[in-house]
C-alpha atoms as a PDB file:
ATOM      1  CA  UNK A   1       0.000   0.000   0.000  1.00  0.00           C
ATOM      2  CA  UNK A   2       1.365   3.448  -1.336  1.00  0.00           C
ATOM      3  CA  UNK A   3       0.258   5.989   1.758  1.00  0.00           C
ATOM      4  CA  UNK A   4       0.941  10.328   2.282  1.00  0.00           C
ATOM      5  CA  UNK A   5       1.374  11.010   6.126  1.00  0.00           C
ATOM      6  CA  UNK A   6      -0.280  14.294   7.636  1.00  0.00           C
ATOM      7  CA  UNK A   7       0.815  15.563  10.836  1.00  0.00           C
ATOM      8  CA  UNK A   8       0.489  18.479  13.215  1.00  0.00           C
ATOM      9  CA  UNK A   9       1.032  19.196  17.351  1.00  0.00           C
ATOM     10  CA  UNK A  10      -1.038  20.694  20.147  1.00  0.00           C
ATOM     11  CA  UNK A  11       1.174  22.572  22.686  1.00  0.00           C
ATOM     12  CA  UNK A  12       0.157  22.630  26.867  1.00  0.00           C
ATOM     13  CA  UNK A  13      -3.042  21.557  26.624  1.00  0.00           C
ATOM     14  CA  UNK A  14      -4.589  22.628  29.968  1.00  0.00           C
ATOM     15  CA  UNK A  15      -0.836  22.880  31.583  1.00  0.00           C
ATOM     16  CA  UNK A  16       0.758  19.602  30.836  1.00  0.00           C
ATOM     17  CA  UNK A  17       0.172  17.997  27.368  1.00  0.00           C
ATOM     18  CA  UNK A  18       1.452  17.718  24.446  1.00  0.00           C
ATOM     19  CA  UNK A  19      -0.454  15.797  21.153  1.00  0.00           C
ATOM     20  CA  UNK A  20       0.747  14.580  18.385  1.00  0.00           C
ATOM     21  CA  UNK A  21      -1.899  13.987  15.544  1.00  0.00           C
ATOM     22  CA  UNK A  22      -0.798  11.984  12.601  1.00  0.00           C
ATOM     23  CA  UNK A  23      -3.278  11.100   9.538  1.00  0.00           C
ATOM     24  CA  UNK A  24      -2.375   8.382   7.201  1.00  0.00           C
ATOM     25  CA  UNK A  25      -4.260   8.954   3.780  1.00  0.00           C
ATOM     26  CA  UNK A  26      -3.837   5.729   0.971  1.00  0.00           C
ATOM     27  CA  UNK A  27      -3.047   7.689  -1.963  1.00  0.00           C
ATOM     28  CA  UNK A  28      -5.291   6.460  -4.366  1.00  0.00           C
ATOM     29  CA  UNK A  29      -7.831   7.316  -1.451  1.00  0.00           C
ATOM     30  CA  UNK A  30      -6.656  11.449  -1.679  1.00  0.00           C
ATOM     31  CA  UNK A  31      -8.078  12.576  -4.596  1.00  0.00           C
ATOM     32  CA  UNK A  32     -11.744  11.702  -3.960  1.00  0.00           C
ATOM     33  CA  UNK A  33     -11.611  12.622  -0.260  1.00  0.00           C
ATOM     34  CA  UNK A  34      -9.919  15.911  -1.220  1.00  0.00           C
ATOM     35  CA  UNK A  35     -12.934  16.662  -3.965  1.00  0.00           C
ATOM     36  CA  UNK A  36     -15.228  16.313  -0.548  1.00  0.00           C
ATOM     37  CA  UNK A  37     -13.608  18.525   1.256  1.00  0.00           C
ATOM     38  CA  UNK A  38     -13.415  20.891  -1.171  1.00  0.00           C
ATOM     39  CA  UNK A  39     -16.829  20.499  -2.384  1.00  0.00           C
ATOM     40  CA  UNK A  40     -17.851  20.967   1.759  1.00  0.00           C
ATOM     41  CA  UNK A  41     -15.957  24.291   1.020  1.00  0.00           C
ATOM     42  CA  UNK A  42     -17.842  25.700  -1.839  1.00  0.00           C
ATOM     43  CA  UNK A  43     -20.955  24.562  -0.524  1.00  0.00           C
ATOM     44  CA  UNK A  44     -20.658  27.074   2.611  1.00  0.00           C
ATOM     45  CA  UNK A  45     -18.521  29.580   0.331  1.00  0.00           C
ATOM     46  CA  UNK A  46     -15.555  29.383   2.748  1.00  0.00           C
ATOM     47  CA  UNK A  47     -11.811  29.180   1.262  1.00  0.00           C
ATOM     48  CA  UNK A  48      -9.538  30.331   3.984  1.00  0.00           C
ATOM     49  CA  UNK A  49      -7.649  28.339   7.123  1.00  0.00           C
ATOM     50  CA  UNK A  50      -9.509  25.152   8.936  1.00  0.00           C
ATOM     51  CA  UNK A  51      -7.926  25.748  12.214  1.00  0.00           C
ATOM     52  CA  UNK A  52      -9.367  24.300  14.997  1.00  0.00           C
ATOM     53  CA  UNK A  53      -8.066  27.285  17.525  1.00  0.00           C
ATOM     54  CA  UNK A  54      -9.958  29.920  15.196  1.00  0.00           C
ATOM     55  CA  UNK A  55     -12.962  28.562  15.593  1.00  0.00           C
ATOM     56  CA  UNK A  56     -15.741  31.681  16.360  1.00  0.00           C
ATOM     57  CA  UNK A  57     -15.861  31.965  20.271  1.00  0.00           C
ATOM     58  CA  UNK A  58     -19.674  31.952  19.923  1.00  0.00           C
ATOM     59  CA  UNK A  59     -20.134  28.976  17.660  1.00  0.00           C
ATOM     60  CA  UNK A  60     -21.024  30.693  14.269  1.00  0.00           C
ATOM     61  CA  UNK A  61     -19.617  32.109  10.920  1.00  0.00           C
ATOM     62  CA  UNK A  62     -18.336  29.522   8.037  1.00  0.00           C
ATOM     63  CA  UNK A  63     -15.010  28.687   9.187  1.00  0.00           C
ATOM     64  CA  UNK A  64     -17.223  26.510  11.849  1.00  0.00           C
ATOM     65  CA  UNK A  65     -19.682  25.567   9.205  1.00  0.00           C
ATOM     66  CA  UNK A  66     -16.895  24.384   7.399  1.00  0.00           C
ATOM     67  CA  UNK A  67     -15.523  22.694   9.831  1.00  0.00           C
ATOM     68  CA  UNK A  68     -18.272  20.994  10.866  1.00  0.00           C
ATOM     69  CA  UNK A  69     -18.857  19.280   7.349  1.00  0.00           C
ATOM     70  CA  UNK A  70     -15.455  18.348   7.369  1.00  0.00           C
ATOM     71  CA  UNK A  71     -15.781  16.137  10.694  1.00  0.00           C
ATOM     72  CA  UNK A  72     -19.173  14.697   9.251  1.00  0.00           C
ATOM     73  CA  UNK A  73     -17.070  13.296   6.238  1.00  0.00           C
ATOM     74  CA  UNK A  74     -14.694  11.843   8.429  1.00  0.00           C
ATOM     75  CA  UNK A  75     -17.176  10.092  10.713  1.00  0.00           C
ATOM     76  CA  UNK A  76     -19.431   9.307   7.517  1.00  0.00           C
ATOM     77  CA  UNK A  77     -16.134   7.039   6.140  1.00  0.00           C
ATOM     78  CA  UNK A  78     -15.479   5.884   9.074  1.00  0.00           C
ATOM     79  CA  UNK A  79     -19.113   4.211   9.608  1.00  0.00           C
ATOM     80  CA  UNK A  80     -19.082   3.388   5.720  1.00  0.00           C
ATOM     81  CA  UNK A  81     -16.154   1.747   5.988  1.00  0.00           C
ATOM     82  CA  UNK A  82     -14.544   3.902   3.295  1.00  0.00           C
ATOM     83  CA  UNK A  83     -11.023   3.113   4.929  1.00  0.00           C
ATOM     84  CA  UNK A  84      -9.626   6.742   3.333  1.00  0.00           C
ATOM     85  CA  UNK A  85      -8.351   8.052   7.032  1.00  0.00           C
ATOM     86  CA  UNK A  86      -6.058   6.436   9.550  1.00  0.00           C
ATOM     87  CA  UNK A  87      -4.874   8.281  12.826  1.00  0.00           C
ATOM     88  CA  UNK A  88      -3.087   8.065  15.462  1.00  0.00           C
ATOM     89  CA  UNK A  89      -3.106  10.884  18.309  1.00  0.00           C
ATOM     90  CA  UNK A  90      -1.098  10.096  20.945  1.00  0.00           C
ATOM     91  CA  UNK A  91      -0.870  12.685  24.421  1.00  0.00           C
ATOM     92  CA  UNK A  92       2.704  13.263  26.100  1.00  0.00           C
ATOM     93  CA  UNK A  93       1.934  14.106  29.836  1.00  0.00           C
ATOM     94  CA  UNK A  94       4.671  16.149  30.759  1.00  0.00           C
ATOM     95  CA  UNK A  95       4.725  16.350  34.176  1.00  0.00           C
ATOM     96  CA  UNK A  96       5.827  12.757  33.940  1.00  0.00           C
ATOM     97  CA  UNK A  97       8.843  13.324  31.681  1.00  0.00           C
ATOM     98  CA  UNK A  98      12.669  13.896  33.294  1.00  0.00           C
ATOM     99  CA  UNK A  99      13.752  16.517  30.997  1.00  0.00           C
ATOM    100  CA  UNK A 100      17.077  16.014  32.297  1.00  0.00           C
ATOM    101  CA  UNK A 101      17.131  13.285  29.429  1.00  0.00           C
ATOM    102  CA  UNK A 102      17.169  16.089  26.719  1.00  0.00           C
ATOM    103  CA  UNK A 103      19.311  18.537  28.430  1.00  0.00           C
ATOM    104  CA  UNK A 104      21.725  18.992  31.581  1.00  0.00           C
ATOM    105  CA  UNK A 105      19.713  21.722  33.233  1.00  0.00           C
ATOM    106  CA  UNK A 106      16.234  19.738  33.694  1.00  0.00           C
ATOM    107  CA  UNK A 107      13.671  22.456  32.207  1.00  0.00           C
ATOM    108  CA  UNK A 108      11.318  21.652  29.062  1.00  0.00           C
ATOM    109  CA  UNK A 109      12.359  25.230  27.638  1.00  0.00           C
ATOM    110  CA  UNK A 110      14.124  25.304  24.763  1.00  0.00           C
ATOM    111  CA  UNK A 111      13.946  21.638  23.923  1.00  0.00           C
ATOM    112  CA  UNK A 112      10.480  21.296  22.844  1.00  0.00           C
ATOM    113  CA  UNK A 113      11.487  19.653  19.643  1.00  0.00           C
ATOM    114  CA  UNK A 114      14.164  17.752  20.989  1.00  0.00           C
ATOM    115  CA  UNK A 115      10.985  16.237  22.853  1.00  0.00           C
ATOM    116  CA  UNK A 116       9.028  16.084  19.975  1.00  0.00           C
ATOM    117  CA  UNK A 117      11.455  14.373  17.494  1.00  0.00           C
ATOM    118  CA  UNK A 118      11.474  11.427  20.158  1.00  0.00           C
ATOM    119  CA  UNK A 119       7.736  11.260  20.625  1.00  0.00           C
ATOM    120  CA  UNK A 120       7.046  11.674  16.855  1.00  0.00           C
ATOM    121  CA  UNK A 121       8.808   8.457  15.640  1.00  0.00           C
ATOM    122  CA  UNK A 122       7.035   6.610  18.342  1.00  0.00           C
ATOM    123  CA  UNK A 123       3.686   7.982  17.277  1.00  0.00           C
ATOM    124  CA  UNK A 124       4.590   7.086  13.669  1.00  0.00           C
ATOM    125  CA  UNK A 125       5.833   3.644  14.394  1.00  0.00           C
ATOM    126  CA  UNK A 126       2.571   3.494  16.518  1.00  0.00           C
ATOM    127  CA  UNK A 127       0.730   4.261  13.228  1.00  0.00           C
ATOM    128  CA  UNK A 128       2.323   1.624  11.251  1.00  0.00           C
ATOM    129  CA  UNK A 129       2.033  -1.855  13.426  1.00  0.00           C
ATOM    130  CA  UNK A 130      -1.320  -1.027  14.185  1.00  0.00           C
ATOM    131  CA  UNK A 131      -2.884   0.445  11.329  1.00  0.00           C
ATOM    132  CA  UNK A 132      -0.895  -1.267   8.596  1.00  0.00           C
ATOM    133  CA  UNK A 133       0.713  -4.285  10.551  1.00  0.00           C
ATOM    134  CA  UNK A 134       1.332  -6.895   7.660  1.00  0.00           C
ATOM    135  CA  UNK A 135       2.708  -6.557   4.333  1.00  0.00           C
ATOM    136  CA  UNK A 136       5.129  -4.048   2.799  1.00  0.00           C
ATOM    137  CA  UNK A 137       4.393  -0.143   3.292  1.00  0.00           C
ATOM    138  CA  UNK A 138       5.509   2.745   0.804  1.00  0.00           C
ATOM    139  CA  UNK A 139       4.939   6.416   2.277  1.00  0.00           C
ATOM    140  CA  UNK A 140       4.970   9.198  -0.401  1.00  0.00           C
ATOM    141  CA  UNK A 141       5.784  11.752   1.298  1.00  0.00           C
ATOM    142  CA  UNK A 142       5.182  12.978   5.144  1.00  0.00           C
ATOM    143  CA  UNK A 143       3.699  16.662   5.422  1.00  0.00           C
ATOM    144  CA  UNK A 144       3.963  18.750   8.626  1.00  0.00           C
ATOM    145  CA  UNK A 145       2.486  21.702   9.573  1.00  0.00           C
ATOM    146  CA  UNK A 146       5.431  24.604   9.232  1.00  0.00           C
ATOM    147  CA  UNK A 147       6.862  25.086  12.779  1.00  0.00           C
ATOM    148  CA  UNK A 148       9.777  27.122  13.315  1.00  0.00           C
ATOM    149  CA  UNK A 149      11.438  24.991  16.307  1.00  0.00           C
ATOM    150  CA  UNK A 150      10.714  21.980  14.333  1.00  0.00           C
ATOM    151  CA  UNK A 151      11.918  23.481  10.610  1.00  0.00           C
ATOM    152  CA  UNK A 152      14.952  25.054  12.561  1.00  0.00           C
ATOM    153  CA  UNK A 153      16.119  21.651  14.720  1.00  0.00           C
ATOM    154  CA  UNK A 154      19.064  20.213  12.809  1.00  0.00           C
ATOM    155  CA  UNK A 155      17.518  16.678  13.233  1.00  0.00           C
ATOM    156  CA  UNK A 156      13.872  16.125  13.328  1.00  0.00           C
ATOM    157  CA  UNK A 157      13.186  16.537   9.365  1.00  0.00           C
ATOM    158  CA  UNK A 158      15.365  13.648   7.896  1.00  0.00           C
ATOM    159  CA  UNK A 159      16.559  11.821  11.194  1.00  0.00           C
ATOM    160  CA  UNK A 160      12.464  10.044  11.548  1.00  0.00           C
ATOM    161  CA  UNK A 161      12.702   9.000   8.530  1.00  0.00           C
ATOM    162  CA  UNK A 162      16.379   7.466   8.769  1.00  0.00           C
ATOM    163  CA  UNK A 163      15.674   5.907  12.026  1.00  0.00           C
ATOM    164  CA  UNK A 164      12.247   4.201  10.766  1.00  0.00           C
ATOM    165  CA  UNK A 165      13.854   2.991   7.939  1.00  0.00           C
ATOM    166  CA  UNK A 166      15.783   0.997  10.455  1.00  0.00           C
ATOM    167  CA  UNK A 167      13.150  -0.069  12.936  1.00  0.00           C
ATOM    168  CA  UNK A 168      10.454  -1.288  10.241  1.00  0.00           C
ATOM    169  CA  UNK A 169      12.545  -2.304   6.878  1.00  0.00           C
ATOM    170  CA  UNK A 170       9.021  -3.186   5.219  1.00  0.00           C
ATOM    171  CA  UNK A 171       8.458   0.753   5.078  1.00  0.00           C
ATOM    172  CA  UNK A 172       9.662   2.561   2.755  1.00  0.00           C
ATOM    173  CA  UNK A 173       9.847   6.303   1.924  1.00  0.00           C
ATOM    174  CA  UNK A 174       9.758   8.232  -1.565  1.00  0.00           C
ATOM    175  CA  UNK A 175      11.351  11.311   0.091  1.00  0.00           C
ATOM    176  CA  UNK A 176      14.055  11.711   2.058  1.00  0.00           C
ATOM    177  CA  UNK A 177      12.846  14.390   4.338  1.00  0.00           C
ATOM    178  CA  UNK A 178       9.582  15.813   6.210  1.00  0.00           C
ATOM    179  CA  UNK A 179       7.720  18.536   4.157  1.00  0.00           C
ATOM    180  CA  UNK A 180       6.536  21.360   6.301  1.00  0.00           C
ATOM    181  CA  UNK A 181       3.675  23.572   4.690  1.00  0.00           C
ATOM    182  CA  UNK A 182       1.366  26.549   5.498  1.00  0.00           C
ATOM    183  CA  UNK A 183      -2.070  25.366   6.584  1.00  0.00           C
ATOM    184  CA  UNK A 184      -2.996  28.222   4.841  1.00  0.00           C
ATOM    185  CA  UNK A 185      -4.309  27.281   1.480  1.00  0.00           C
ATOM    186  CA  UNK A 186      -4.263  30.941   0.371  1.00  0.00           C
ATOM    187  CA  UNK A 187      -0.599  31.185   1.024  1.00  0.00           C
ATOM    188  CA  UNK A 188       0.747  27.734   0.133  1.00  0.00           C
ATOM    189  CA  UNK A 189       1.114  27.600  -3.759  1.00  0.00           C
ATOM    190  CA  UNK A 190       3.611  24.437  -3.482  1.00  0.00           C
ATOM    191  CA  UNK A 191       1.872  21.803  -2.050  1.00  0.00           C
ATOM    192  CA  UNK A 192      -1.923  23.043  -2.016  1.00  0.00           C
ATOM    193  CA  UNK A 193      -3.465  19.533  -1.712  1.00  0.00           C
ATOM    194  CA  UNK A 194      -0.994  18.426   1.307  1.00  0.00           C
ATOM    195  CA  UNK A 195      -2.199  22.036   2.984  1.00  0.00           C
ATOM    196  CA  UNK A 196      -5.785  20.648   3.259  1.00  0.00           C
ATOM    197  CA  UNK A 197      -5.056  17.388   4.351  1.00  0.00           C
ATOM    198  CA  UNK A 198      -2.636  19.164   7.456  1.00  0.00           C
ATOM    199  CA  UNK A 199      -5.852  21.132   8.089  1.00  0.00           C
ATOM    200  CA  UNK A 200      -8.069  18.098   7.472  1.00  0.00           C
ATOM    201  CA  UNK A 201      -5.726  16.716  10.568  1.00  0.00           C
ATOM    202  CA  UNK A 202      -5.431  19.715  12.101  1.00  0.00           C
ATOM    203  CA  UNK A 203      -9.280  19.821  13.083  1.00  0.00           C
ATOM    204  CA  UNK A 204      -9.353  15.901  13.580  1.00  0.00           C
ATOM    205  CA  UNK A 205      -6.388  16.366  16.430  1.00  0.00           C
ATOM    206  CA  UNK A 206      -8.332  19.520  18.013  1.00  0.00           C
ATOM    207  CA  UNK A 207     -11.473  18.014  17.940  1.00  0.00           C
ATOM    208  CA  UNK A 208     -10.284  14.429  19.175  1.00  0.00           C
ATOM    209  CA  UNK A 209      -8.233  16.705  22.091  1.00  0.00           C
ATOM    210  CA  UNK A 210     -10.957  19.134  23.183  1.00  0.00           C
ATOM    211  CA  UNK A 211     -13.458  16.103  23.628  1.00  0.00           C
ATOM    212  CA  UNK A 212     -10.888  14.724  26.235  1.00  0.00           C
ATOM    213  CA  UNK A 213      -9.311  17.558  27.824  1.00  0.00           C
ATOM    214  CA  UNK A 214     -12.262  20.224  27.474  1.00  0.00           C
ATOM    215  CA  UNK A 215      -9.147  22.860  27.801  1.00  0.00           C
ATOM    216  CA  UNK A 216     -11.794  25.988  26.379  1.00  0.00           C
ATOM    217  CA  UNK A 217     -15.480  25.395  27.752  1.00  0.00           C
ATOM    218  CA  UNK A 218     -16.317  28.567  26.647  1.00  0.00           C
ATOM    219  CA  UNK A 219     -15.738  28.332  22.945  1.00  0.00           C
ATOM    220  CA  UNK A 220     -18.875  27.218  22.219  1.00  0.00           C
ATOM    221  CA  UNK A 221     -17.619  26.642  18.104  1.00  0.00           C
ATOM    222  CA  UNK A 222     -14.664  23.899  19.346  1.00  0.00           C
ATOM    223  CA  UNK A 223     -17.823  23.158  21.976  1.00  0.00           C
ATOM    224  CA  UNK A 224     -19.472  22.159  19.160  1.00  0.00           C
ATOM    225  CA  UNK A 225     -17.285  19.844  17.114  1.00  0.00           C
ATOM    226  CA  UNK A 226     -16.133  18.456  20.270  1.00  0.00           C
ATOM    227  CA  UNK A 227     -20.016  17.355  21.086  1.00  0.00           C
ATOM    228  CA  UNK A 228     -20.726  16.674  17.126  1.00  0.00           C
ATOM    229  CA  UNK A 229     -17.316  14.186  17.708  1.00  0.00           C
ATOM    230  CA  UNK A 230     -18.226  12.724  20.906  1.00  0.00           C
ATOM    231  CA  UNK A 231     -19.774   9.532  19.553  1.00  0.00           C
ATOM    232  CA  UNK A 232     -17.003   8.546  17.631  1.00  0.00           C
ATOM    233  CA  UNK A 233     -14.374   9.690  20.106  1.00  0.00           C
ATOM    234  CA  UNK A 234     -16.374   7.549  22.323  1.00  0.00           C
ATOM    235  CA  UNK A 235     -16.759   3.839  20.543  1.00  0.00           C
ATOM    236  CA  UNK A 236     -13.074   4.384  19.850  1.00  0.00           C
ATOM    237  CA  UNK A 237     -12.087   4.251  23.492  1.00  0.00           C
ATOM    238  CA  UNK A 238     -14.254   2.012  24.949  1.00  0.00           C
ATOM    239  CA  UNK A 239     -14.417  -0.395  21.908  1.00  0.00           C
ATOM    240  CA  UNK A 240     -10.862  -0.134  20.227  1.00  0.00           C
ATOM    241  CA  UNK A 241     -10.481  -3.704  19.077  1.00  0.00           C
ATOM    242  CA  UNK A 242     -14.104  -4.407  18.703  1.00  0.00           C
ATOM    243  CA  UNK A 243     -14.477  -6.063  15.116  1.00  0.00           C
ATOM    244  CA  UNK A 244     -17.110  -4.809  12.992  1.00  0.00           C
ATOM    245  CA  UNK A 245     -17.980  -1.952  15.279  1.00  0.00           C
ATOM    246  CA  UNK A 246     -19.612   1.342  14.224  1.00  0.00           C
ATOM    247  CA  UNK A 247     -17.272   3.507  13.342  1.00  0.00           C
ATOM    248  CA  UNK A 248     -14.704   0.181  11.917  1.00  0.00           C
ATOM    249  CA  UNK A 249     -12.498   1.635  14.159  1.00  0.00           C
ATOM    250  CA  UNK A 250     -10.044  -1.253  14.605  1.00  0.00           C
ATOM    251  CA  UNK A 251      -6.686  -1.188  12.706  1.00  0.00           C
ATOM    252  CA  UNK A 252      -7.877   2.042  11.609  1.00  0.00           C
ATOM    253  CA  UNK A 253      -8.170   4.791  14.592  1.00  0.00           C
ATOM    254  CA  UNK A 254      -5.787   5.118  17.456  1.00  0.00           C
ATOM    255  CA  UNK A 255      -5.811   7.368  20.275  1.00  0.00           C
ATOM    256  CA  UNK A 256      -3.278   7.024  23.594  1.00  0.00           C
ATOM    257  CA  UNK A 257      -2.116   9.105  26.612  1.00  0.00           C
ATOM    258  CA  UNK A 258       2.062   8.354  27.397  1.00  0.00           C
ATOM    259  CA  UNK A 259       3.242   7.661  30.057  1.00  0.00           C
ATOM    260  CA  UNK A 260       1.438   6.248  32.699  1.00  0.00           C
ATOM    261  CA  UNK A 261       4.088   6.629  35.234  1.00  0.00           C
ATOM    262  CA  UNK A 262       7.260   9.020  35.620  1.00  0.00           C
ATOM    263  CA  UNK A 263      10.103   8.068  33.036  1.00  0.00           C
ATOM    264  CA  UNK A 264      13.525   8.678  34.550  1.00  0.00           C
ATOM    265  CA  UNK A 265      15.613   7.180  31.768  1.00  0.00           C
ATOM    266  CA  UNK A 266      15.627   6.990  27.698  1.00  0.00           C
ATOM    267  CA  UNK A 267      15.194   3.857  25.777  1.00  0.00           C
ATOM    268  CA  UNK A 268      15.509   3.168  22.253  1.00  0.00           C
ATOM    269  CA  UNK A 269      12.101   1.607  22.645  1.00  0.00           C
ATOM    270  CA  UNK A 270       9.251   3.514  24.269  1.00  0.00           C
ATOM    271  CA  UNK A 271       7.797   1.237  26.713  1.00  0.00           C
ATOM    272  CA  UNK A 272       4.418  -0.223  25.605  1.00  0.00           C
ATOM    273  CA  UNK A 273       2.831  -0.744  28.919  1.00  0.00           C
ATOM    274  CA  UNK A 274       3.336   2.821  29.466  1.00  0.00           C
ATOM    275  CA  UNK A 275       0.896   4.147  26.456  1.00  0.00           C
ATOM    276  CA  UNK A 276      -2.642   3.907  27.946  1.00  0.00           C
ATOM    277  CA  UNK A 277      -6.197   5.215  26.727  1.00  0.00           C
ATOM    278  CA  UNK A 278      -8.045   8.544  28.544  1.00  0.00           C
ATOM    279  CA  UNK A 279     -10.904   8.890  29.545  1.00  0.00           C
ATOM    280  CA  UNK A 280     -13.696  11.329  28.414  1.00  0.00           C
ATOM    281  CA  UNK A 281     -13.989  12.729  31.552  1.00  0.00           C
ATOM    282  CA  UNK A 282     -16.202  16.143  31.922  1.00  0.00           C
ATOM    283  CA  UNK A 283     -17.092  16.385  28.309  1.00  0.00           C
ATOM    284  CA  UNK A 284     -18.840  12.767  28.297  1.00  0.00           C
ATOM    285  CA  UNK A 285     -20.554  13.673  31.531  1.00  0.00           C
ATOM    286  CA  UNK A 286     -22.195  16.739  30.568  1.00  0.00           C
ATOM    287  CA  UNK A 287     -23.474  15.269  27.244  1.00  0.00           C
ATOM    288  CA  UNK A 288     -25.218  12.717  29.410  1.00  0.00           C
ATOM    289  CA  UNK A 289     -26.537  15.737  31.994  1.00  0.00           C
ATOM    290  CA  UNK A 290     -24.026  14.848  34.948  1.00  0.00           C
ATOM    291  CA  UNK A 291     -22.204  18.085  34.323  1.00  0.00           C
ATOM    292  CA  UNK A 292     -23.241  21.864  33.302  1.00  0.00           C
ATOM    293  CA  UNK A 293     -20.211  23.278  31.148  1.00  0.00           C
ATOM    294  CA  UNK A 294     -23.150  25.437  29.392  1.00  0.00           C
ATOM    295  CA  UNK A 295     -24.634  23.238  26.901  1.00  0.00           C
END
């Protein structure tokens, strides 16, 4: 299978966290999901950035519109069965990382994509064995969301890709190096197509993120994708390897919180037992009236 990785980051989400969203698109897949998306667009007359942070405080205007279409067509796949999306979003609790394992002095600042490199191959090895686990792999290329600690580190764009090459020799990659782009689509001219799929991911990882953390309850727009979501953010938590579920969420949809306890030293292998799945926590309960977060 022939597949173009999409990938962006949430920063200290409420205090502590740090996500990593990754979207896995088949590439013969792209085109027709693309011509949704787009159509979603001119249908609601909207052609500037899907950001999930700029969505209207108040829950109007067509970026949310937007936006909202776009998470219908992912849920709509997912309980067709299209198979055109595969994620992985996997939290980093900080508070249980020794940063003294990316520096001498201890502090997170200034090695935030130090951090990041490390967590990003494991997310992206995460991706493979579970959402493509037998046979030989081919990834196109691997977009990313321009970041400047990211585009400036001397490592993280080609050293991912080096060091998977090793770990999983039934992947293979048609570039050498990460792509970073402008999830702008009125400012990226180069890669225009891989600018809506980082935005397509983009909303997937704020939406996914907001259901579980509920960092803004009074944003009423990321309110409501995070309540539209909630049934799908749902069946994939409590039912991840349930076979023919709604939302054919197995092999398909992954979403984990690292680690469960305080890591004082720095394998070459993240330790499985350590990746665990949240819980919905305040969100789910005020959907179900055990909470009042203004609904």
């Amino acid at each position: 299978m022939e597949i173009e990785l999409f990938a962006d980051e949430r920063k200290r989400i409420n205090g502590n966290w740090d996500y990593i969203g990754l979207l896995a698109v088949p590439c013969v897949q792209a085109p027709a999901l693309l011509a949704d998306l787009r159509a979603q667009r001119s249908t609601v007359g909207f052609d500037g950035q899907i950001k999930f942070g700029d969505l209207h405080s108040r829950g109007i205007g067509s970026r949310l519109e937007t936006a909202m279409g776009w998470l219908r067509i992912l849920m709509d796949d997912a309980a067709s069965r299209k198979r055109r999306e595969y994620f992985c979003i996997t939290g980093i609790d900080n508070s249980k990382i020794d940063y003294h394992l990316f520096g001498s002095d201890g502090s997170p600042k200034g090695k935030y994509a130090n951090v990041y490199s490390r967590f990003f191959r494991a997310s992206l090895l995460g991706l493979l064995r579970y959402c493509f686990p037998y046979g030989p792999i081919s990834i196109r290329n691997i977009y990313h969301d321009s970041e400047g600690n990211l585009q400036d580190h001397e490592y993280f764009d080609w050293h991912v890709i080096k060091q998977v090459s090793k770990e999983e020799p039934r992947v293979t990659f048609g570039q050498d190096r990460v792509v970073f782009v402008r999830s702008d689509p009125r400012v990226e001219r180069v890669n225009p197509d891989a600018s809506e799929l980082v935005q397509y991911t983009d909303l997937i990882l704020g939406t996914v993120t907001h259901t579980i953390q509920v960092p803004n309850r009074t944003n009423e727009g990321q309110m409501e994708c995070a309540k539209l979501a909630l049934p799908f953010t749902r069946e994939i938590l409590t039912n991840p390897y349930k076979w023919a579920a709604q939302y054919d969420q197995l092999r398909r949809f992954s979403i984990s919180h690292f680690p469960r306890s305080f890591q004082h030293e720095l394998v070459d292998n993240l330790p499985p037992g350590e990746y665990y799945q949240p819980a919905l926590g305040p969100l789910e309960e005020a959907a179900y009236g055990q909470g009042n977060f203004g609904f």
